[in-house]
C-alpha atoms as a PDB file:
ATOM      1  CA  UNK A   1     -36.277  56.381 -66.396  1.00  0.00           C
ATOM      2  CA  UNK A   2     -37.929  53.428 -68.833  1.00  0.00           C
ATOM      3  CA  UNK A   3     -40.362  54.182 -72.024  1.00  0.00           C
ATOM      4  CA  UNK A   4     -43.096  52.222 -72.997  1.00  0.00           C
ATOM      5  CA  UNK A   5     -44.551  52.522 -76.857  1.00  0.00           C
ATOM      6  CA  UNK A   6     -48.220  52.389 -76.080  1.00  0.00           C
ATOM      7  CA  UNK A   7     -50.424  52.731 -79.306  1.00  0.00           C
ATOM      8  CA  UNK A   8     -53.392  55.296 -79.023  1.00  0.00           C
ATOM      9  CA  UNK A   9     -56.065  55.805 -77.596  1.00  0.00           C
ATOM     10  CA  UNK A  10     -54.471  53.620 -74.343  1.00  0.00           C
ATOM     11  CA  UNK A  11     -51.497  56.551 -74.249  1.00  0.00           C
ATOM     12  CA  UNK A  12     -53.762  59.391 -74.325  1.00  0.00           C
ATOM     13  CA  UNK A  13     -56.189  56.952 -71.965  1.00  0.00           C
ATOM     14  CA  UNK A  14     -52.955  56.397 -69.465  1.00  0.00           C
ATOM     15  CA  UNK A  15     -52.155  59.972 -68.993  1.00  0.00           C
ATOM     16  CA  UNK A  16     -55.536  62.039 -69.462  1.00  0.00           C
ATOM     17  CA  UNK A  17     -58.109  59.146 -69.108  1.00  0.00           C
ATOM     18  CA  UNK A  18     -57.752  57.223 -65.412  1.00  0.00           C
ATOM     19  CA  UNK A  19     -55.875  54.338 -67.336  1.00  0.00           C
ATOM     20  CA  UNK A  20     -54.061  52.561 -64.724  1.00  0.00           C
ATOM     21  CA  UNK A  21     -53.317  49.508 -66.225  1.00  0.00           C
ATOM     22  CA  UNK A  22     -51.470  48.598 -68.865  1.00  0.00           C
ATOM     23  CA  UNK A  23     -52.179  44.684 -70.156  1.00  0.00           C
ATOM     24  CA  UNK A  24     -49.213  42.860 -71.884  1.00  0.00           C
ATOM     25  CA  UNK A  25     -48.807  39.398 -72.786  1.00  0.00           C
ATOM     26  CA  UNK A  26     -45.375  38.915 -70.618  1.00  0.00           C
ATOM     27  CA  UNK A  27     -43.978  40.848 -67.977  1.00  0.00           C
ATOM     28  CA  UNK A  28     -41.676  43.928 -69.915  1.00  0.00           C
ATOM     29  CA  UNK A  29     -40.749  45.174 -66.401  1.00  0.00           C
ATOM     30  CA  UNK A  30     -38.993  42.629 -65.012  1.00  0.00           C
ATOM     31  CA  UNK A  31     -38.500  44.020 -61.023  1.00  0.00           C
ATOM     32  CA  UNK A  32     -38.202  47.811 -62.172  1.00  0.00           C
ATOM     33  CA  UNK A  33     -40.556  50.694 -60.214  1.00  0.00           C
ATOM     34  CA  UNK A  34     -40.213  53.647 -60.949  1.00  0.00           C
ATOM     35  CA  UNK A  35     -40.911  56.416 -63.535  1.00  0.00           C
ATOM     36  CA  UNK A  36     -42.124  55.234 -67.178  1.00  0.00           C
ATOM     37  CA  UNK A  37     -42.123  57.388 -69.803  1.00  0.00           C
ATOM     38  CA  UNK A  38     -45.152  57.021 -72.112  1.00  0.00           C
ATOM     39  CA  UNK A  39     -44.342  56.914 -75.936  1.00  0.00           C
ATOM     40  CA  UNK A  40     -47.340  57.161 -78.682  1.00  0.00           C
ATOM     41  CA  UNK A  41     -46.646  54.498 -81.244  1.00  0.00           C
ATOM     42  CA  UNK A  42     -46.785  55.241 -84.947  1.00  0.00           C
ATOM     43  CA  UNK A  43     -50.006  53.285 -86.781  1.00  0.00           C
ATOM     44  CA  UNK A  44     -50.280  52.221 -89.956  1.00  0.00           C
ATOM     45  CA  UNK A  45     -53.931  53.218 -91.640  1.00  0.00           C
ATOM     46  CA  UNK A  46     -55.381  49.456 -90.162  1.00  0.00           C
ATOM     47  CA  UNK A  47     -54.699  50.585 -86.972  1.00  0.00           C
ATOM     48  CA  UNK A  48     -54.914  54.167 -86.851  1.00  0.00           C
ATOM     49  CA  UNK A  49     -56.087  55.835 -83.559  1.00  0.00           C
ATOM     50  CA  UNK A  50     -59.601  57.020 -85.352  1.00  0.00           C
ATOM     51  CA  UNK A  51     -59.960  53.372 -85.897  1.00  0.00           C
ATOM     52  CA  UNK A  52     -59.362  52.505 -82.555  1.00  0.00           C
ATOM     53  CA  UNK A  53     -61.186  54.673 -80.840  1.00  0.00           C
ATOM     54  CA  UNK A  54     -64.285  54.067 -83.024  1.00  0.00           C
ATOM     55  CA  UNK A  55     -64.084  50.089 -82.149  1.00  0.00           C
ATOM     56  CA  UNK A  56     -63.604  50.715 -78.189  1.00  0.00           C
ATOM     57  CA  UNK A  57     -65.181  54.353 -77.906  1.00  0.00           C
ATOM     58  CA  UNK A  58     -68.413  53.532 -75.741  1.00  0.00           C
ATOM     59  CA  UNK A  59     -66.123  50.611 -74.101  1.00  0.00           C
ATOM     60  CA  UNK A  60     -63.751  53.102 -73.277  1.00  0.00           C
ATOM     61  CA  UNK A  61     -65.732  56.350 -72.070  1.00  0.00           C
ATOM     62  CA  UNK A  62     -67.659  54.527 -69.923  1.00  0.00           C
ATOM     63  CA  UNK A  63     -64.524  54.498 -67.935  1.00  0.00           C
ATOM     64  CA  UNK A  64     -63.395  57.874 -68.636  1.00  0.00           C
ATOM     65  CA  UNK A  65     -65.151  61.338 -68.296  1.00  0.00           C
ATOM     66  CA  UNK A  66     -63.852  61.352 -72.201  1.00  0.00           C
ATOM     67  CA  UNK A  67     -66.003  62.454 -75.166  1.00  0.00           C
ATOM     68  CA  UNK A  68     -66.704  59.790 -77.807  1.00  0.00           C
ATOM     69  CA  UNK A  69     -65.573  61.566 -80.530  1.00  0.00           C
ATOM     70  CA  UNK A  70     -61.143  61.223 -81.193  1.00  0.00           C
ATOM     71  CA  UNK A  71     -60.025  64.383 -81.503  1.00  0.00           C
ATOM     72  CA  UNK A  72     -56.619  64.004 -83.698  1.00  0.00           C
ATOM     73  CA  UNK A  73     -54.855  66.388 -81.507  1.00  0.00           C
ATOM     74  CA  UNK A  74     -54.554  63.492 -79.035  1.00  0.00           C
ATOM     75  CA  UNK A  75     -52.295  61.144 -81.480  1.00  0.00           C
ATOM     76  CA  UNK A  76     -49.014  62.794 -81.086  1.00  0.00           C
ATOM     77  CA  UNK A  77     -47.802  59.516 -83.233  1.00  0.00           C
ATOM     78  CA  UNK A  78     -44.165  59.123 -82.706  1.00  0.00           C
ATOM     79  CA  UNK A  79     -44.328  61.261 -79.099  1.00  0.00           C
ATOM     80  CA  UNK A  80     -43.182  60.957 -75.692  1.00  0.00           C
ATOM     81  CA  UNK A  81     -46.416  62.574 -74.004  1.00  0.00           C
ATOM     82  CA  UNK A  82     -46.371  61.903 -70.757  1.00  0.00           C
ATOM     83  CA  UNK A  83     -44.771  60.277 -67.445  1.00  0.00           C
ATOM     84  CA  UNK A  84     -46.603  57.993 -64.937  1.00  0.00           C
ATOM     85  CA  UNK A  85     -45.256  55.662 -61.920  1.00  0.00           C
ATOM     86  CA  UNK A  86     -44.523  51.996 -62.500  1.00  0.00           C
ATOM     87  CA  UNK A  87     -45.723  50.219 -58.729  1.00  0.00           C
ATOM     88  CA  UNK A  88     -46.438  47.076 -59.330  1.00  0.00           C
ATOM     89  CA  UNK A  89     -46.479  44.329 -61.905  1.00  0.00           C
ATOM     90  CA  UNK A  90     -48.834  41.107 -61.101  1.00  0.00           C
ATOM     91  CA  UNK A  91     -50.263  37.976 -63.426  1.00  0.00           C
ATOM     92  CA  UNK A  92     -54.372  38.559 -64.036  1.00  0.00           C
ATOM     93  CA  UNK A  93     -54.298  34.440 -63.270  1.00  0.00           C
ATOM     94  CA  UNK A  94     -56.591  33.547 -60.926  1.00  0.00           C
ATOM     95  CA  UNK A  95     -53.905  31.669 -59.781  1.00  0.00           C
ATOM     96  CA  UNK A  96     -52.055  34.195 -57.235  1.00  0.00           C
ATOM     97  CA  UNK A  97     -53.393  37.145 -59.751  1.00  0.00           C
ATOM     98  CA  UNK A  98     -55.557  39.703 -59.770  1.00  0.00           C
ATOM     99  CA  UNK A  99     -58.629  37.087 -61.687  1.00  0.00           C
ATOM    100  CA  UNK A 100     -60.768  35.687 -58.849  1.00  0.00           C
ATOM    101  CA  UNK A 101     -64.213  34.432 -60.105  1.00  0.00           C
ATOM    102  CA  UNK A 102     -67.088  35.835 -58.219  1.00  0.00           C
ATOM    103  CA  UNK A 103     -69.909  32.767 -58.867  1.00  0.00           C
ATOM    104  CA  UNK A 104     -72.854  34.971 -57.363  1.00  0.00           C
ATOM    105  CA  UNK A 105     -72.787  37.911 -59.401  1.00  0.00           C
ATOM    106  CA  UNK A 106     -76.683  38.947 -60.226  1.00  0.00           C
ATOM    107  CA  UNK A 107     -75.908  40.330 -63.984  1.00  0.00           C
ATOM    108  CA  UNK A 108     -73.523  37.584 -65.092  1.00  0.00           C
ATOM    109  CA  UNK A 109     -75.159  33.873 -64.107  1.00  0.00           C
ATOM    110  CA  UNK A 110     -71.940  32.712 -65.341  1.00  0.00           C
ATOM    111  CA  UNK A 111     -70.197  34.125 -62.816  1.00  0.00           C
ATOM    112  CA  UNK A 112     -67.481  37.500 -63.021  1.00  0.00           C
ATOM    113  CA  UNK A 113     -64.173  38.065 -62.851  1.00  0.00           C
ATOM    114  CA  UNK A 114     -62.562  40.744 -61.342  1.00  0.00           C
ATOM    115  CA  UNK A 115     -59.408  42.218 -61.866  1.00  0.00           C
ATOM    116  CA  UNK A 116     -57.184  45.260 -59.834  1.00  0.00           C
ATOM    117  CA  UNK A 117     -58.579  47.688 -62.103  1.00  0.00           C
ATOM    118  CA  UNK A 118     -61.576  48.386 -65.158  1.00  0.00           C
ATOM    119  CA  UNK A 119     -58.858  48.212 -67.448  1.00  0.00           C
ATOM    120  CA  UNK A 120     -57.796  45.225 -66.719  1.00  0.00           C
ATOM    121  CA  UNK A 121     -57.939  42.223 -68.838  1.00  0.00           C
ATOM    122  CA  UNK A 122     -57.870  38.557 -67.779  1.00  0.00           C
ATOM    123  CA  UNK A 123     -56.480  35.504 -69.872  1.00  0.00           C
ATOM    124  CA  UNK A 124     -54.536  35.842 -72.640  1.00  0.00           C
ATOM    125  CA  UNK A 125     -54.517  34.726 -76.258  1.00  0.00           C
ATOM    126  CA  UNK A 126     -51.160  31.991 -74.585  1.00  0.00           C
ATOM    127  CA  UNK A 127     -51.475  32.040 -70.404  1.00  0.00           C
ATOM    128  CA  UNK A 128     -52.885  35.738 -68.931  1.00  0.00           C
ATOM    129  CA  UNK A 129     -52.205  38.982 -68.859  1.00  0.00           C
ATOM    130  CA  UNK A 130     -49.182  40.650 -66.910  1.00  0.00           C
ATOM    131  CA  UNK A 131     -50.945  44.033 -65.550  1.00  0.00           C
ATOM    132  CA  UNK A 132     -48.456  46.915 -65.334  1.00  0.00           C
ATOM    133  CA  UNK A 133     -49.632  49.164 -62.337  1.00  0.00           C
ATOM    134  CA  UNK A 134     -49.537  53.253 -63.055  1.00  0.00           C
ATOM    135  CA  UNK A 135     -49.895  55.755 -60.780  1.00  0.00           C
ATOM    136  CA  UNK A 136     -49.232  59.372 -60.698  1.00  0.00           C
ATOM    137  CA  UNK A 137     -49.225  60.690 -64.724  1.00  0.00           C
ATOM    138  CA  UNK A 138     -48.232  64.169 -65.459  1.00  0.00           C
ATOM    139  CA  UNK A 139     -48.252  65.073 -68.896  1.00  0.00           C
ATOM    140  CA  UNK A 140     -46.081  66.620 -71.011  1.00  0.00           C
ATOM    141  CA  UNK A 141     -47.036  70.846 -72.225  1.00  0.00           C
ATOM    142  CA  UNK A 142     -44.967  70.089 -75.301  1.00  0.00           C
ATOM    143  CA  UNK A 143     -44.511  66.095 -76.383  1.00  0.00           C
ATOM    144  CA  UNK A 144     -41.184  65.277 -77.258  1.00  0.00           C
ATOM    145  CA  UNK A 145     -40.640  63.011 -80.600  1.00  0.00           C
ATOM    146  CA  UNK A 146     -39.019  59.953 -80.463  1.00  0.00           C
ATOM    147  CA  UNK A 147     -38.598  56.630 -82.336  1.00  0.00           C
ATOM    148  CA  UNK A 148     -40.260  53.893 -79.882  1.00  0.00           C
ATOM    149  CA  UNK A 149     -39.237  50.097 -79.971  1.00  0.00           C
ATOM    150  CA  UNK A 150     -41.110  47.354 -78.041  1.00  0.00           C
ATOM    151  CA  UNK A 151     -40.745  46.453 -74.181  1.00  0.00           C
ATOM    152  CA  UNK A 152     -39.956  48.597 -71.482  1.00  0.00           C
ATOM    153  CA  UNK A 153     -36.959  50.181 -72.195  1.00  0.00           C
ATOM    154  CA  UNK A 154     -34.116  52.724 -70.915  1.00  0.00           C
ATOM    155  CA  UNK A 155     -34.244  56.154 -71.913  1.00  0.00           C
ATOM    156  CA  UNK A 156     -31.291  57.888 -72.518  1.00  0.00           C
ATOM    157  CA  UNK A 157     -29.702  60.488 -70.587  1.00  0.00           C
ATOM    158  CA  UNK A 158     -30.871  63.572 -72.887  1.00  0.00           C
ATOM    159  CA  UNK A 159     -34.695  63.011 -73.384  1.00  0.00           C
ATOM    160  CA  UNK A 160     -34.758  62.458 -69.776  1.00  0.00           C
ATOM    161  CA  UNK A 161     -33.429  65.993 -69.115  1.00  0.00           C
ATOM    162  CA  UNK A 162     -35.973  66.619 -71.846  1.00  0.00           C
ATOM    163  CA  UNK A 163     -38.795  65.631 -69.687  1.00  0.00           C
ATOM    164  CA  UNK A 164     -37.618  66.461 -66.325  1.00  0.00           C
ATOM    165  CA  UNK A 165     -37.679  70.207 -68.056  1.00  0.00           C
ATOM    166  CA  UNK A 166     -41.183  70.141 -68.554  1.00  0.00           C
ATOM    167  CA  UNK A 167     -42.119  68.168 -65.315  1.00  0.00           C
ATOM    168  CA  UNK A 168     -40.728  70.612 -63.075  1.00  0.00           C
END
């Protein structure tokens, strides 16, 4: 099994919220499929989860049947909270991606672009967004802590029986 540090509300968004895309600048997944372990990064008070959710809240429950109001029990900072299925990994680049322009939509004269999924995004600040596929989350009764790192790492043999506990 891999983790992924995903800063809130995106985590809580992944495994309560329909997420099922995660955008990242490069591809962290390299060929893996296969179970993902989602880890709630720690913020700092810039970037705190209230913050967050304040800047992308109507954004964000238009997507979701979610309230607009954070609720601080979702934050679980530090926490392994859930589990969802890797399937796919593909470039938003209209260029054998996901980003095809659509040149006769009625609300944008400019033209739209669409993507695999609402949460996906299209170019990015250097080239375009990798989208990570998720299906399947199950979430954890009891999160599990743990100190999270960047990219999509291997978990280790303990935490995993840790989660397979609570997911069975």
């Amino acid at each position: 099994m891999r983790i992924l540090t995903v800063r809130q509300p995106w985590a809580w968004a992944i495994i309560h919220g329909g997420k099922t895309v995660e955008n990242r600048v490069r591809n962290v997944a390299g060929g893996y499929r296969g179970p993902v372990a989602i880890h709630v990064a720690r913020a700092d008070a810039e970037t705190a989860p209230e913050s967050l959710w304040m800047q992308h809240s109507d954004w964000y429950r238009d997507r979701t049947a979610q309230p607009k109001k954070f609720d601080p029990a979702w934050s679980d900072r530090g926490h392994i909270v859930g589990v969802v299925d890797l399937v796919d990994v593909h470039s938003a680049s209209v260029v054998g991606g996901c980003g095809w322009m659509q040149n006769d939509c009625d609300e944008h004269p400019n033209g739209c672009r669409h993507h695999c999924s609402p949460w996906a995004m299209g170019p990015a600040p250097e080239g375009w967004y990798q989208h990570l596929v998720l299906e399947n989350p199950r979430a954890l009764a009891e999160p599990i802590p743990y100190t999270g790192a960047l990219g999509l790492r291997t978990l280790d043999d303990a935490t995993v029986a840790l989660i397979e506990r609570q997911l069975a």
